[in-house]
PDB file of N, CA and C in Angstrom:
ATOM      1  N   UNK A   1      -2.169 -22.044  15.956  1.00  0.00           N
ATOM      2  CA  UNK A   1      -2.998 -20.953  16.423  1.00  0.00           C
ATOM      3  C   UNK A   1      -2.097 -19.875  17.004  1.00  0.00           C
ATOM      4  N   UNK A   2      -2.357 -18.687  16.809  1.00  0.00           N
ATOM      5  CA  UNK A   2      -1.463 -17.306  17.170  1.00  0.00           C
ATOM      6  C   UNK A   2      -2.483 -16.713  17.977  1.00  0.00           C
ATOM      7  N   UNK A   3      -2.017 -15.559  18.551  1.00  0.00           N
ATOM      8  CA  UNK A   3      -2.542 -14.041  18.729  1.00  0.00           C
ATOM      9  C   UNK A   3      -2.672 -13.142  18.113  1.00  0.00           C
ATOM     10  N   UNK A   4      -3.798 -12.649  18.350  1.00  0.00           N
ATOM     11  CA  UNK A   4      -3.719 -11.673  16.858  1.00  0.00           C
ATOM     12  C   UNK A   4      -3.468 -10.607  17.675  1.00  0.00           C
ATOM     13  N   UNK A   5      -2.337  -9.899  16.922  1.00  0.00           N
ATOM     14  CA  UNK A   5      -1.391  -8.458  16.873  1.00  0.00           C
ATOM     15  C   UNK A   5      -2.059  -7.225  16.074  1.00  0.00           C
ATOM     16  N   UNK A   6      -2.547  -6.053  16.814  1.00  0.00           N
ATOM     17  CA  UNK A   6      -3.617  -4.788  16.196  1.00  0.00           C
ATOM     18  C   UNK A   6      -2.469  -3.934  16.682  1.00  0.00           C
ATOM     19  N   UNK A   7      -2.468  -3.207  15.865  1.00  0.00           N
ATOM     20  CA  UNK A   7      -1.828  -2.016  16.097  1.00  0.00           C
ATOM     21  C   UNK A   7      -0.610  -2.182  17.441  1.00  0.00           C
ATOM     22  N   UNK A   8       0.068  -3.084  16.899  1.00  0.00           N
ATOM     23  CA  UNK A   8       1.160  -3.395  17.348  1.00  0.00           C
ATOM     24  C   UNK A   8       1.320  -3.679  18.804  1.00  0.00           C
ATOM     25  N   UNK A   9       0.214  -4.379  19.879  1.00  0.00           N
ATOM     26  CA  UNK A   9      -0.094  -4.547  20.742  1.00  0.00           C
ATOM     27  C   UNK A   9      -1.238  -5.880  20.815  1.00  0.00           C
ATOM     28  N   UNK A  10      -1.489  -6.850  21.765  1.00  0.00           N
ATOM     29  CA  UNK A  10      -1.716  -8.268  21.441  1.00  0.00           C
ATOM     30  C   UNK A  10      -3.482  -7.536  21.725  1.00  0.00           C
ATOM     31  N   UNK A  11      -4.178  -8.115  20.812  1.00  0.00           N
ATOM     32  CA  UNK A  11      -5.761  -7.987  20.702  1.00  0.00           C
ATOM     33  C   UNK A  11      -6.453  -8.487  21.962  1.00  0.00           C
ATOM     34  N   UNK A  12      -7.282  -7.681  22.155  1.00  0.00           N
ATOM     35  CA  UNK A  12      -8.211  -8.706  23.459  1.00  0.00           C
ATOM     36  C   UNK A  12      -9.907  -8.360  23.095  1.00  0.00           C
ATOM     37  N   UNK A  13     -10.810  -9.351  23.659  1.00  0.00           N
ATOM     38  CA  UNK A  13     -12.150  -9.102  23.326  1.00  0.00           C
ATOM     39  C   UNK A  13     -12.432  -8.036  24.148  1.00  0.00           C
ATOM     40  N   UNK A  14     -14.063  -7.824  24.222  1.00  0.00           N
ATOM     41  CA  UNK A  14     -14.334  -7.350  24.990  1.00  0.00           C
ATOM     42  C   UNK A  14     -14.510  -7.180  26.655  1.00  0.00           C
ATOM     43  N   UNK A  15     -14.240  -8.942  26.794  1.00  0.00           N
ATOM     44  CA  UNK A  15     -13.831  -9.157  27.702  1.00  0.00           C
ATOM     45  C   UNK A  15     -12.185  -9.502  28.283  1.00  0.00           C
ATOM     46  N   UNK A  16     -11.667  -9.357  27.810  1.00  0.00           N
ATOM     47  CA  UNK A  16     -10.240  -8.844  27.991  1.00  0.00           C
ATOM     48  C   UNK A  16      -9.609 -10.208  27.873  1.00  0.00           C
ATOM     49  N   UNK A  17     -10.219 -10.968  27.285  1.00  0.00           N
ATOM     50  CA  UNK A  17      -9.381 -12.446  26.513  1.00  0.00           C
ATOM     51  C   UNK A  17      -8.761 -11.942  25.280  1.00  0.00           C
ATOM     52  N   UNK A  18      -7.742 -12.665  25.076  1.00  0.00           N
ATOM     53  CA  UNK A  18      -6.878 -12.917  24.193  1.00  0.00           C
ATOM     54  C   UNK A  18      -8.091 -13.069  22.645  1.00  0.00           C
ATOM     55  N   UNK A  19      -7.784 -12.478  21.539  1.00  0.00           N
ATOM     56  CA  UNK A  19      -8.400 -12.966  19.795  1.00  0.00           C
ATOM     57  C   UNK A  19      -7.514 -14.098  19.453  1.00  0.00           C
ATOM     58  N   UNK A  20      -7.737 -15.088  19.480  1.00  0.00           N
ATOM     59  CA  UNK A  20      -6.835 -16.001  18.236  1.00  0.00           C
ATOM     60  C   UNK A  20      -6.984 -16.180  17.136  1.00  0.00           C
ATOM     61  N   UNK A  21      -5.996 -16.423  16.329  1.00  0.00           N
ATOM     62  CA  UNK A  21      -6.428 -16.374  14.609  1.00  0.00           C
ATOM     63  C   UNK A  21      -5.849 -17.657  14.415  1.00  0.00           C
ATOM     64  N   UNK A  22      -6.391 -18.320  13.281  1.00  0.00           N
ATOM     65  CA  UNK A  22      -5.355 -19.596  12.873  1.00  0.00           C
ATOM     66  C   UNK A  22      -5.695 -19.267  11.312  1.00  0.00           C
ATOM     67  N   UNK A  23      -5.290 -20.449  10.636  1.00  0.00           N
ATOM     68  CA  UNK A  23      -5.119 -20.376   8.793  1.00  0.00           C
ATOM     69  C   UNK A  23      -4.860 -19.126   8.081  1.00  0.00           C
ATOM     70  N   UNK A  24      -5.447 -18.863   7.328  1.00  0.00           N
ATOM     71  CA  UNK A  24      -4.892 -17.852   6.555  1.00  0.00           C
ATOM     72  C   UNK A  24      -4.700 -16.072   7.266  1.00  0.00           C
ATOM     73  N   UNK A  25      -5.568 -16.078   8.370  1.00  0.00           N
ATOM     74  CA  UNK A  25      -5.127 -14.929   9.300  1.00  0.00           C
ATOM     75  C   UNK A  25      -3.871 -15.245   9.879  1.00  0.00           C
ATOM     76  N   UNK A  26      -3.634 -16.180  10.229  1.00  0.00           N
ATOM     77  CA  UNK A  26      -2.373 -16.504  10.919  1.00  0.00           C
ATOM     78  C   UNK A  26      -0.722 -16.361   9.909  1.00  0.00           C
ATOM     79  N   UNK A  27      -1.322 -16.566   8.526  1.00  0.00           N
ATOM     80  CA  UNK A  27      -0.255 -16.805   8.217  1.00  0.00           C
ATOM     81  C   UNK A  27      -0.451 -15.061   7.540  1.00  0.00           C
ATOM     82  N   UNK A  28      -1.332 -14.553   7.745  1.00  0.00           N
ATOM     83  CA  UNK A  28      -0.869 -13.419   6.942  1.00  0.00           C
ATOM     84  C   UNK A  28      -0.328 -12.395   7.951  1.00  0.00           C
ATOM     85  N   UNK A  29      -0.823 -12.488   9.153  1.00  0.00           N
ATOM     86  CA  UNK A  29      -0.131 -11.467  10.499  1.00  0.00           C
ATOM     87  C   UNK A  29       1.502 -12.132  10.689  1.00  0.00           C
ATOM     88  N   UNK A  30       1.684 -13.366  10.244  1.00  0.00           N
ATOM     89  CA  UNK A  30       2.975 -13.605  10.156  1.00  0.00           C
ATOM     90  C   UNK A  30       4.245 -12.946   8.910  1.00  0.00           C
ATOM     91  N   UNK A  31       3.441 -13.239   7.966  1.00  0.00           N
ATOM     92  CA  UNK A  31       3.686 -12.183   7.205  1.00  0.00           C
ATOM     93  C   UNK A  31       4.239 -10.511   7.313  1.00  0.00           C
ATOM     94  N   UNK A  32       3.070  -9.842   7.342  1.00  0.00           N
ATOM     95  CA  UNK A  32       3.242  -8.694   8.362  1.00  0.00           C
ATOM     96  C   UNK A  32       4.348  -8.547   9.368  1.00  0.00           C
ATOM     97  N   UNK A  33       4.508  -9.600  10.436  1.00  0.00           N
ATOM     98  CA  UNK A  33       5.816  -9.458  11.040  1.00  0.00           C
ATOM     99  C   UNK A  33       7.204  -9.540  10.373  1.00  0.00           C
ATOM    100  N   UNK A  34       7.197 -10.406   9.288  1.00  0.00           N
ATOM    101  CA  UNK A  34       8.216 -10.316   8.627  1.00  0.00           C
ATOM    102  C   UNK A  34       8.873  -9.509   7.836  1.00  0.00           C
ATOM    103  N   UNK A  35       7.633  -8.660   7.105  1.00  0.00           N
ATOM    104  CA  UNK A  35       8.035  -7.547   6.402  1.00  0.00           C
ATOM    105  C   UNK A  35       8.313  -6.340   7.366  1.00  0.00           C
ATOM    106  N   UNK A  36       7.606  -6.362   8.534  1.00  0.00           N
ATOM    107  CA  UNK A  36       7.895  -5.562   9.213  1.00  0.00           C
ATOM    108  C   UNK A  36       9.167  -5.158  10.366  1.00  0.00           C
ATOM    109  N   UNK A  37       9.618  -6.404   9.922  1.00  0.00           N
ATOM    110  CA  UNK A  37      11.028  -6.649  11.515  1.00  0.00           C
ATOM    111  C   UNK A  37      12.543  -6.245  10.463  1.00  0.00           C
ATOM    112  N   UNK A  38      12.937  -5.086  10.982  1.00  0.00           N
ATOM    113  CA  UNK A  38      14.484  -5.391  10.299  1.00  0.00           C
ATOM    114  C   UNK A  38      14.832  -6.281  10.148  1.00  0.00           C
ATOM    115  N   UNK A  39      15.414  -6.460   8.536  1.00  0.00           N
ATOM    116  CA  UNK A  39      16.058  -7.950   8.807  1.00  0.00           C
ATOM    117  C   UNK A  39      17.426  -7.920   9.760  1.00  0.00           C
ATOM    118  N   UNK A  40      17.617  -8.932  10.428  1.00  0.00           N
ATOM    119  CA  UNK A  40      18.477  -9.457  11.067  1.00  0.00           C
ATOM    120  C   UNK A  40      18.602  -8.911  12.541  1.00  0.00           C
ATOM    121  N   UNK A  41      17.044  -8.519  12.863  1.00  0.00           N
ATOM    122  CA  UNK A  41      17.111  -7.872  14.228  1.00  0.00           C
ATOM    123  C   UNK A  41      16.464  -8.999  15.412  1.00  0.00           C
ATOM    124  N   UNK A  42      15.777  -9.434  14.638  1.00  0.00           N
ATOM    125  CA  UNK A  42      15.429 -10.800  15.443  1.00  0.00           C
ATOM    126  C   UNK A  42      16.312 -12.128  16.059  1.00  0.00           C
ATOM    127  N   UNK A  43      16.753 -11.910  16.996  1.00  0.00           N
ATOM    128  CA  UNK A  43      18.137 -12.741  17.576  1.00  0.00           C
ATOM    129  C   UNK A  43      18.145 -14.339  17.306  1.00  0.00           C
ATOM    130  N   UNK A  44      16.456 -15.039  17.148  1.00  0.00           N
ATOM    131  CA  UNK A  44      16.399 -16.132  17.423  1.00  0.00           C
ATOM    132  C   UNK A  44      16.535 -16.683  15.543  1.00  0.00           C
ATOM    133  N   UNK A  45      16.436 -15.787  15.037  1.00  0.00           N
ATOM    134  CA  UNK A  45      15.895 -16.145  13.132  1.00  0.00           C
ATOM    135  C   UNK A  45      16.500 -14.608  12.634  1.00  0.00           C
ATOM    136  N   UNK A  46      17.538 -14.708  11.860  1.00  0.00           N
ATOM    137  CA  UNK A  46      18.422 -13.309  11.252  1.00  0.00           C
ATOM    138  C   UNK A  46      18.093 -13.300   9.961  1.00  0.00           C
ATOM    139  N   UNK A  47      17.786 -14.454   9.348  1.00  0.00           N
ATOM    140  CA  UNK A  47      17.021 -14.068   8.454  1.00  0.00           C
ATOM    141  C   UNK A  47      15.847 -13.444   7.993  1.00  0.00           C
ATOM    142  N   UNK A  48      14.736 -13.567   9.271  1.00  0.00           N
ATOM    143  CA  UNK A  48      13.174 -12.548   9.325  1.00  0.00           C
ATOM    144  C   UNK A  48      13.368 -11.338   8.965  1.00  0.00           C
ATOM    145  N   UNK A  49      12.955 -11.012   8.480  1.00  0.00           N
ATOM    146  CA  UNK A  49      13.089  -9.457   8.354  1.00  0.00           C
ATOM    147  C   UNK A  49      12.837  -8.519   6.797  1.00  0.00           C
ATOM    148  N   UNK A  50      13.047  -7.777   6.681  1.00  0.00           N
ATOM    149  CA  UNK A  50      12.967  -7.100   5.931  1.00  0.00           C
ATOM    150  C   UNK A  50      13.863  -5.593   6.135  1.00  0.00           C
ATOM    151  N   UNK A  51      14.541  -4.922   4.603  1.00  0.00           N
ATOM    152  CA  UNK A  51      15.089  -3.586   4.807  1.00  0.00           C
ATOM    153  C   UNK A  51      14.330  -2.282   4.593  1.00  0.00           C
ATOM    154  N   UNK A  52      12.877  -2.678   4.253  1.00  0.00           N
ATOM    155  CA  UNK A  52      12.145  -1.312   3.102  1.00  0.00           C
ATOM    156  C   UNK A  52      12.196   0.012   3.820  1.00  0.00           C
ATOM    157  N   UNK A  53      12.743  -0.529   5.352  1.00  0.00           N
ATOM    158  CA  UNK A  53      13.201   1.070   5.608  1.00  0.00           C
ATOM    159  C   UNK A  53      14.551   1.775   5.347  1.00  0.00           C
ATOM    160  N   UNK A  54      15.167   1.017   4.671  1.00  0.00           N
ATOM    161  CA  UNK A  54      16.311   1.802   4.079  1.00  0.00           C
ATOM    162  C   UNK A  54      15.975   2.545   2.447  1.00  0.00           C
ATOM    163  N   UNK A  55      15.115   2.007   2.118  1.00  0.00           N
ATOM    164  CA  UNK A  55      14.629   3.003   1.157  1.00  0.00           C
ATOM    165  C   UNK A  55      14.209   4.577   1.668  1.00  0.00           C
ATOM    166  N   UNK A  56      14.873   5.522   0.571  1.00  0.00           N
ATOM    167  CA  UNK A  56      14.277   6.870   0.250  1.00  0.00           C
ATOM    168  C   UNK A  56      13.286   6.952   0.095  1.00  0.00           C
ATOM    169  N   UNK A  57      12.044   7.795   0.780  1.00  0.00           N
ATOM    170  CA  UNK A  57      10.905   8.190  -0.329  1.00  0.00           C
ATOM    171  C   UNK A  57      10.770   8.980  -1.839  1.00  0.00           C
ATOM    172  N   UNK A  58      12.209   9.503  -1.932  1.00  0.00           N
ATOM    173  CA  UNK A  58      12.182  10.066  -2.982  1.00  0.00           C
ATOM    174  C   UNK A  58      12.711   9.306  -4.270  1.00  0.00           C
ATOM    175  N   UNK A  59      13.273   7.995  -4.105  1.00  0.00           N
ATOM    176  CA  UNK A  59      14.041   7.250  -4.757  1.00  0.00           C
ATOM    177  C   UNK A  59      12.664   7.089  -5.895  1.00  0.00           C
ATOM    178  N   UNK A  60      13.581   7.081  -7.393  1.00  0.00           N
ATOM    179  CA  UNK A  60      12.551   6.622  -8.669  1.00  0.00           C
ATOM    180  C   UNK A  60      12.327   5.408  -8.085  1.00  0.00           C
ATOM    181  N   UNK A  61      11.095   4.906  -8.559  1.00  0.00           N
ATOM    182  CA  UNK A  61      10.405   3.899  -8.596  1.00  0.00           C
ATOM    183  C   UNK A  61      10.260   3.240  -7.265  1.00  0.00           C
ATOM    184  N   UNK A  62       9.664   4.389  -6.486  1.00  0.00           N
ATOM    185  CA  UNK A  62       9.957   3.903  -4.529  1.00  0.00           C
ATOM    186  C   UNK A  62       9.331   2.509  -4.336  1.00  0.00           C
ATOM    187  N   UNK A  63       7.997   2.699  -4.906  1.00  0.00           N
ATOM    188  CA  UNK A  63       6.810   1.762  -4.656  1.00  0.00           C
ATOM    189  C   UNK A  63       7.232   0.187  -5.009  1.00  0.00           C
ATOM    190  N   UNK A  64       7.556   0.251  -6.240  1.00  0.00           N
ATOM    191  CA  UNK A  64       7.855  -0.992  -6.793  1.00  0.00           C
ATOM    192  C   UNK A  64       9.367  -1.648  -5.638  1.00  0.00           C
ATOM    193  N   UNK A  65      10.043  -0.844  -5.479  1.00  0.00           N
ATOM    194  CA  UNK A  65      11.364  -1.392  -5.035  1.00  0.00           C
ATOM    195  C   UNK A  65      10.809  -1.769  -3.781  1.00  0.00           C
ATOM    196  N   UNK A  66       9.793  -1.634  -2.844  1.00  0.00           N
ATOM    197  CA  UNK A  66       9.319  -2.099  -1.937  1.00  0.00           C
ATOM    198  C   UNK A  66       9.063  -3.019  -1.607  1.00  0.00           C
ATOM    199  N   UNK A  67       7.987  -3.019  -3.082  1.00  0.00           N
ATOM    200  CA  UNK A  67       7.396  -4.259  -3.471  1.00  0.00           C
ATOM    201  C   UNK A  67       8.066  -5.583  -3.789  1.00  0.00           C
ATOM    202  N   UNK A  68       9.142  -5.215  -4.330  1.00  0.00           N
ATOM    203  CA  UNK A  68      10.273  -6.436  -4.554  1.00  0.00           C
ATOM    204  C   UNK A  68      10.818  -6.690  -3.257  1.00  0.00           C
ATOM    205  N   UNK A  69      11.090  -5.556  -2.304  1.00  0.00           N
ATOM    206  CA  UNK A  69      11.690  -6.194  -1.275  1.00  0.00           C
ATOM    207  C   UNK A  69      11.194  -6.676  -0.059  1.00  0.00           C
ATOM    208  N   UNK A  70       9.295  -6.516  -0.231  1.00  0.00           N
ATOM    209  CA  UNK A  70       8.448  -7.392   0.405  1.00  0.00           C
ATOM    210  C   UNK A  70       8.663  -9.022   0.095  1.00  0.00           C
ATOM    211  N   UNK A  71       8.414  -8.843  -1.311  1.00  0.00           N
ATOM    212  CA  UNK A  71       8.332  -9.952  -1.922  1.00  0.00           C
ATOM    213  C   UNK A  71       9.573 -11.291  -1.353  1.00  0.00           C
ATOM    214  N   UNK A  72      10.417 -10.262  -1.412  1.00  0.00           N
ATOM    215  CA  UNK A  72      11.954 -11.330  -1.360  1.00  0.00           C
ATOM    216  C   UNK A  72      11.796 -11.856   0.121  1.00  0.00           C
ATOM    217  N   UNK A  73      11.284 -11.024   1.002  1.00  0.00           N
ATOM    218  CA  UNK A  73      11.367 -11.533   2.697  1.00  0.00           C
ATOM    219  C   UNK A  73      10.291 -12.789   3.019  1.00  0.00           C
ATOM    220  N   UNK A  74       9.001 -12.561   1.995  1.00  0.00           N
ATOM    221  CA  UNK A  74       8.521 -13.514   1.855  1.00  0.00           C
ATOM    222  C   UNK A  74       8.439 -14.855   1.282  1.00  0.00           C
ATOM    223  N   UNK A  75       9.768 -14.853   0.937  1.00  0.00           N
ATOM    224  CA  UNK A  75       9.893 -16.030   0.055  1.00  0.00           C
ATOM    225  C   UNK A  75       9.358 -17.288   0.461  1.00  0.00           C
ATOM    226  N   UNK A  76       9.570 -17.404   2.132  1.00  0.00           N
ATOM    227  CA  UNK A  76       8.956 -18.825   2.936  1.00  0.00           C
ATOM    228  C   UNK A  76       7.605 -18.382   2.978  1.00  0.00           C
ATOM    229  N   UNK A  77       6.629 -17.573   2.394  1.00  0.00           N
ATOM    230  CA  UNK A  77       5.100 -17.794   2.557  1.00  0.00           C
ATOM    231  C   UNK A  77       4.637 -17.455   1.098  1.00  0.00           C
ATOM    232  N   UNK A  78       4.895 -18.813   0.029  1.00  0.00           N
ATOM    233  CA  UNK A  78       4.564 -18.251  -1.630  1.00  0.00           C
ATOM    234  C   UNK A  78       3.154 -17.711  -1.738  1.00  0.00           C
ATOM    235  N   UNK A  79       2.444 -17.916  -0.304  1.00  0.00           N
ATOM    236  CA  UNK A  79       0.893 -18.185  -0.550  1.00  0.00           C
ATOM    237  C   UNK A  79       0.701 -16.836  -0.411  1.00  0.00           C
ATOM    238  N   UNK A  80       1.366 -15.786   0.432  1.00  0.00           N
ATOM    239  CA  UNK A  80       1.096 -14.031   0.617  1.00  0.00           C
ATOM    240  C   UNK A  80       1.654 -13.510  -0.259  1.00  0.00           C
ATOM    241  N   UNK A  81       0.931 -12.427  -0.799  1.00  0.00           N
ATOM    242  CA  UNK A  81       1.344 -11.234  -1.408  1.00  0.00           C
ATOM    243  C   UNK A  81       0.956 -10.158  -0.554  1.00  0.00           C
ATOM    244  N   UNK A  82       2.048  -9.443  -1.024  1.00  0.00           N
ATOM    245  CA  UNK A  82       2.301  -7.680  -0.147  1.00  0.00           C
ATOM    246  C   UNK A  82       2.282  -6.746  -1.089  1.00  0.00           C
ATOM    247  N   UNK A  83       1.592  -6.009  -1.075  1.00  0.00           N
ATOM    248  CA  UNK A  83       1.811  -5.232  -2.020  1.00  0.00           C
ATOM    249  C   UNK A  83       1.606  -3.250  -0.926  1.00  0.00           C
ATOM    250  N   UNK A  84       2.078  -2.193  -1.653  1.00  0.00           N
ATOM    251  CA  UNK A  84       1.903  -1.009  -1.351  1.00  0.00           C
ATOM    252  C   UNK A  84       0.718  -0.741  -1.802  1.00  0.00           C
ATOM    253  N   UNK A  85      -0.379   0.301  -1.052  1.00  0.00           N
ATOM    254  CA  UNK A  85      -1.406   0.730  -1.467  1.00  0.00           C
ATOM    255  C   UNK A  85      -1.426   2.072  -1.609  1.00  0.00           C
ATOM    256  N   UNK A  86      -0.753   2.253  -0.766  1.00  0.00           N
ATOM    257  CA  UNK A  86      -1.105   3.677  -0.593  1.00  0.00           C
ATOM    258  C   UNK A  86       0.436   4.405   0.263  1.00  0.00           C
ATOM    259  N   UNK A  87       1.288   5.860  -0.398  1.00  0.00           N
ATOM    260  CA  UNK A  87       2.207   6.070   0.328  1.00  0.00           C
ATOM    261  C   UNK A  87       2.347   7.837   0.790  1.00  0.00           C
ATOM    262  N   UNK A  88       2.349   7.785   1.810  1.00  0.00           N
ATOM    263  CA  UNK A  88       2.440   8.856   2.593  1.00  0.00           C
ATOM    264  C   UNK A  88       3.172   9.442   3.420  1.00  0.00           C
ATOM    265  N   UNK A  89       4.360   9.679   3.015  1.00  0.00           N
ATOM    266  CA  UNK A  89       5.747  10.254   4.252  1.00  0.00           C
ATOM    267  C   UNK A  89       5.080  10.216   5.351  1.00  0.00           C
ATOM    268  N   UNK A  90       5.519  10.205   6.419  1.00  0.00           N
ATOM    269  CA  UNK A  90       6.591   8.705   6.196  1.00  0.00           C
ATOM    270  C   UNK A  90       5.949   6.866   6.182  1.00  0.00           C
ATOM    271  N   UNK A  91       4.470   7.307   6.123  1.00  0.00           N
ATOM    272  CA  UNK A  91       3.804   6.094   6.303  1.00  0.00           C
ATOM    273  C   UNK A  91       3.361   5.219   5.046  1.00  0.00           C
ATOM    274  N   UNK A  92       3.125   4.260   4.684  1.00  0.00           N
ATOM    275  CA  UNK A  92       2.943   3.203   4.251  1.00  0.00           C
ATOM    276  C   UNK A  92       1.322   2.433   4.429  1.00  0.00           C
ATOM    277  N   UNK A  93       0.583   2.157   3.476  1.00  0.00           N
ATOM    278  CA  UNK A  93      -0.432   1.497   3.768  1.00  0.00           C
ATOM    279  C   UNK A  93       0.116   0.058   2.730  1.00  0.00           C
ATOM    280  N   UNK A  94       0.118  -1.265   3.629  1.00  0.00           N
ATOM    281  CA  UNK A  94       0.406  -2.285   2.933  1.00  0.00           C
ATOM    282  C   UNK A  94      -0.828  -3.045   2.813  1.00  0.00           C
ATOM    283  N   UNK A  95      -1.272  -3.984   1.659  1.00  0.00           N
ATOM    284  CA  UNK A  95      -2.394  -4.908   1.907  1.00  0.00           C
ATOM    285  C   UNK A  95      -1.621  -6.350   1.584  1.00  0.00           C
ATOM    286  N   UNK A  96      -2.143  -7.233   2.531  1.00  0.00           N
ATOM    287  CA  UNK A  96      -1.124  -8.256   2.531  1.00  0.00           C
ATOM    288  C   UNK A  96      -2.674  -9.273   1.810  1.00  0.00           C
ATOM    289  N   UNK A  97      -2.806 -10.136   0.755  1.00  0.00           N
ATOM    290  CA  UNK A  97      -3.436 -11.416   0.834  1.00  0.00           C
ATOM    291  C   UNK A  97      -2.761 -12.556   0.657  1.00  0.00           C
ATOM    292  N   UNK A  98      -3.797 -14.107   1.159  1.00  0.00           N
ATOM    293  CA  UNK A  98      -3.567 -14.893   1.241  1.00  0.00           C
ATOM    294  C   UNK A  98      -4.947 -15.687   1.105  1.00  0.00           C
ATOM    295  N   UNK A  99      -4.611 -16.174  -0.198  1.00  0.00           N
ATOM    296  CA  UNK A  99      -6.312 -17.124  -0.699  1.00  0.00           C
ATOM    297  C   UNK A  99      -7.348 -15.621  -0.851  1.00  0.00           C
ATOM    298  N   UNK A 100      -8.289 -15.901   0.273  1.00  0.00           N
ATOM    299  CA  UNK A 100      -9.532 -14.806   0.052  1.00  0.00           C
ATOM    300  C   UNK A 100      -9.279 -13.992   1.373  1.00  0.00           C
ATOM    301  N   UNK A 101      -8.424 -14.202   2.208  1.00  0.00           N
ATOM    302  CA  UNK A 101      -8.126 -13.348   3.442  1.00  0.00           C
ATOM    303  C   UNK A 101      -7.066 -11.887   2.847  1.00  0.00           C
ATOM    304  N   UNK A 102      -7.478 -11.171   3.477  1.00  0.00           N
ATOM    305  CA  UNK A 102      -6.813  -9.243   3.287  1.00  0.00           C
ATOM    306  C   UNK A 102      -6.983  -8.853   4.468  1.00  0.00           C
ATOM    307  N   UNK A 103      -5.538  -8.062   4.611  1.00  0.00           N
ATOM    308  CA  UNK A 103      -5.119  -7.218   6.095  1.00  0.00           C
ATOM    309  C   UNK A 103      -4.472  -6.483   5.543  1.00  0.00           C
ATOM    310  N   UNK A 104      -4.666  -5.604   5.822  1.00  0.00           N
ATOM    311  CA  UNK A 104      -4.482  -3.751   5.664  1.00  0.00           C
ATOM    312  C   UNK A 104      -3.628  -3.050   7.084  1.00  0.00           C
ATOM    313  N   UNK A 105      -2.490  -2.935   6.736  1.00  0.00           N
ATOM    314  CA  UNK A 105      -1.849  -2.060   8.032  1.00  0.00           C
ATOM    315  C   UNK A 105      -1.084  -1.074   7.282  1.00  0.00           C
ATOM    316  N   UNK A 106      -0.739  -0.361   8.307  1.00  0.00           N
ATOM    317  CA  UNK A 106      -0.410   1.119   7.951  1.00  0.00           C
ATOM    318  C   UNK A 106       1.588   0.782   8.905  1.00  0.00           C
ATOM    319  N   UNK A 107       2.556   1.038   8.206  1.00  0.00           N
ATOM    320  CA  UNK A 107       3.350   1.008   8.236  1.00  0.00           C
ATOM    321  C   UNK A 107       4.246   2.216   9.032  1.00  0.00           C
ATOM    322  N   UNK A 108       4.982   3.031   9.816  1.00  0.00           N
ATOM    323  CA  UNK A 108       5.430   3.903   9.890  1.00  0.00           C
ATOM    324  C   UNK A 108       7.199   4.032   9.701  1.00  0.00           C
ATOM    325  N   UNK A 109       7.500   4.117   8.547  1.00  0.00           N
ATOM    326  CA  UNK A 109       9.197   4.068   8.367  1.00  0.00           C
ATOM    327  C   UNK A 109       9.651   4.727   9.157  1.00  0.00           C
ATOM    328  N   UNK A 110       9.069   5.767   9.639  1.00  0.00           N
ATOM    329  CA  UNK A 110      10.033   6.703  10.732  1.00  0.00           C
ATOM    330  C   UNK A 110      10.187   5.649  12.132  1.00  0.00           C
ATOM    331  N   UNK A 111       9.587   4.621  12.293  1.00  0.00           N
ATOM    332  CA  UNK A 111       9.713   3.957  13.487  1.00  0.00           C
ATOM    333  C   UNK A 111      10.864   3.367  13.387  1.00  0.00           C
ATOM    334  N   UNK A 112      11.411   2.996  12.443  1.00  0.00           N
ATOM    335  CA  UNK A 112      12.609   1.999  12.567  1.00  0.00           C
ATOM    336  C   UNK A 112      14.135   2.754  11.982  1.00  0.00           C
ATOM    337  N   UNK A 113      13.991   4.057  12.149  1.00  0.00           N
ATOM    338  CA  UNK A 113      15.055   4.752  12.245  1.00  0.00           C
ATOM    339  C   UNK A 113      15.626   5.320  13.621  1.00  0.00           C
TER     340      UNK A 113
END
């Protein structure tokens, strides 16, 4: 069981408890962190991570090269796919599934420069 992470800050109800997610939410906000963490910025695991912010937006075939280099960070979760939906200097709309679960976040490359 996790916390579920919204807009990059830990979720709370309405009453200001903690959301928990488990199964396939869990593994797809894990996900999400992975594609989302530079790789090798995470001190405890250097492998987590991902580079897609070293990509150009102008580079041929931006989308796809993303997509491969989602893909590759995910290698420990065969069960998620990441894919690009939508791209917008400097932002990113990713949809991540897993089984019948979909999460939709919006990416900002300018953050990790």
């Amino acid at each position: 069981m996790d916390t579920l992470i919204k807009d990059g800050d830990i979720a709370v109800d309405s009453g200001g408890r903690y959301i928990h997610i488990s199964g396939d939410e869990e593994l797809l906000q894990q996900a999400y962190i992975c594609v989302c963490a530079k790789l090798g910025g995470f001190v405890y695991n250097r492998g987590l991570g991902s580079e897609i912010y070293k990509k150009a937006f102008d580079e041929e075939n931006y989308t796809e090269k993303i997509n491969l280099m989602m893909a590759q960070s995910l290698a420990d979760y065969p069960q998620v796919k990441a894919e690009v939906v939508a791209v917008r200097k400097p932002k990113l709309r990713i949809r991540f599934t897993c089984n019948n679960s979909i999460r939709e976040e919006v990416i900002n490359i300018d953050d990790y420069i």
